[in-house]
Protein backbone atom coordinates (compact mmCIF):
# COMPACT_ATOMS: atom_id res chain seq x y z
CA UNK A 1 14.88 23.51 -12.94
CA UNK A 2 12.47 23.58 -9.91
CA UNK A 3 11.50 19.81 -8.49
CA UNK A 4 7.85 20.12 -7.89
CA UNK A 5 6.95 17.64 -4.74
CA UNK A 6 3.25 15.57 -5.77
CA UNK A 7 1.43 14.46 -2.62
CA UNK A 8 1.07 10.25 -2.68
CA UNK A 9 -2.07 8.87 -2.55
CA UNK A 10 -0.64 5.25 -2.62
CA UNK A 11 -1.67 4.66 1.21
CA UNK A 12 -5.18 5.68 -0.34
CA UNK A 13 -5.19 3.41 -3.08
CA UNK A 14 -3.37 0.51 -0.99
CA UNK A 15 -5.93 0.99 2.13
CA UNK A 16 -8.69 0.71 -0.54
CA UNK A 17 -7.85 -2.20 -2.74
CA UNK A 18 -7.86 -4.01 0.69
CA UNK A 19 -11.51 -2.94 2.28
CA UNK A 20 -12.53 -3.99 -1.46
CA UNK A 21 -11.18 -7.47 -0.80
CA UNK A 22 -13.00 -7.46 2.86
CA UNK A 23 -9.06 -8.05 4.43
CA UNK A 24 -7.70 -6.72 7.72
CA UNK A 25 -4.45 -5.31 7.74
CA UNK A 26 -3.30 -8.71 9.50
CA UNK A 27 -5.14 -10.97 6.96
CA UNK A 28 -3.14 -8.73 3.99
CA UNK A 29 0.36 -8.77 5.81
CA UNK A 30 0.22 -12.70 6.15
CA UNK A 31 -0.60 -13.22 2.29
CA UNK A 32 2.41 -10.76 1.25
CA UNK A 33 4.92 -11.74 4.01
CA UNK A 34 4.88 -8.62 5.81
CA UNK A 35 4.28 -7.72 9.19
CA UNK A 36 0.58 -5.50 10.23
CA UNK A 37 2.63 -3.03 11.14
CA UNK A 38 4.29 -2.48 8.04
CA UNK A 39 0.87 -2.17 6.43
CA UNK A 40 -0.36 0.20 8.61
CA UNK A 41 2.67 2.29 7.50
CA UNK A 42 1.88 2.09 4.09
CA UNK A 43 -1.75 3.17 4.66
CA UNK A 44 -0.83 6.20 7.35
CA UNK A 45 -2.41 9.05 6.30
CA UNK A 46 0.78 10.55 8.72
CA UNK A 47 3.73 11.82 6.29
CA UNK A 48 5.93 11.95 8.92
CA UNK A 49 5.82 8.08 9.61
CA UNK A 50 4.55 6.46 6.57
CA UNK A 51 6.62 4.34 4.15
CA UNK A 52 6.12 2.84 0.79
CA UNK A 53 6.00 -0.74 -0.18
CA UNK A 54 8.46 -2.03 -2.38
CA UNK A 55 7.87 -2.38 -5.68
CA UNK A 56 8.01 -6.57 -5.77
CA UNK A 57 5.67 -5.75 -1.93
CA UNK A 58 3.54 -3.82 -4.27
CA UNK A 59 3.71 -6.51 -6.82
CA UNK A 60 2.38 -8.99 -4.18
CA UNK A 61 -0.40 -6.54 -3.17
CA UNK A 62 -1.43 -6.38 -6.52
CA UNK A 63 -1.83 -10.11 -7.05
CA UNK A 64 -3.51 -10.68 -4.03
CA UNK A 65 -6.28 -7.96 -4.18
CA UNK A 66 -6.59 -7.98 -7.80
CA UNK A 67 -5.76 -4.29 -8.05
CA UNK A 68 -4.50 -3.47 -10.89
CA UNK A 69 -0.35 -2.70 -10.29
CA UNK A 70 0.00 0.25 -12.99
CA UNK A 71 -3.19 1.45 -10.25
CA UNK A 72 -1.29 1.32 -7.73
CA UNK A 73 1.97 3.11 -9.06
């Protein structure tokens, strides 16, 4: 069986839930406990350098944006 490879759009989806909550990058790193670089990782539109939150970072995200976490995933 062939593993079929489906494009992320969670640096879409995490980039948006936090321009809906009017936050910079810096203002969302300090309320999950992550630095603004990591966030700008997570919302690279670059595949080569972008990373994923973890799921409890995700969990976090969720809380503090109000985005919906199954959303997210």
């Amino acid at each position: 069986m062939t593993s079929i490879s489906i494009p992320t759009i969670l640096h879409y989806k995490i980039k948006a839930a936090r321009r809906h909550c009017k936050m910079t990058q810096q203002q969302l790193a300090d309320a999950i406990g992550v630095s603004r670089p990591a966030v700008s990782l997570w919302e690279s539109t670059d595949p080569v350098v972008r990373n994923e939150p973890t799921r409890n970072r995700l969990r976090k995200l969720a809380i503090v944006t109000g985005a919906p976490l199954h959303w997210l995933m």
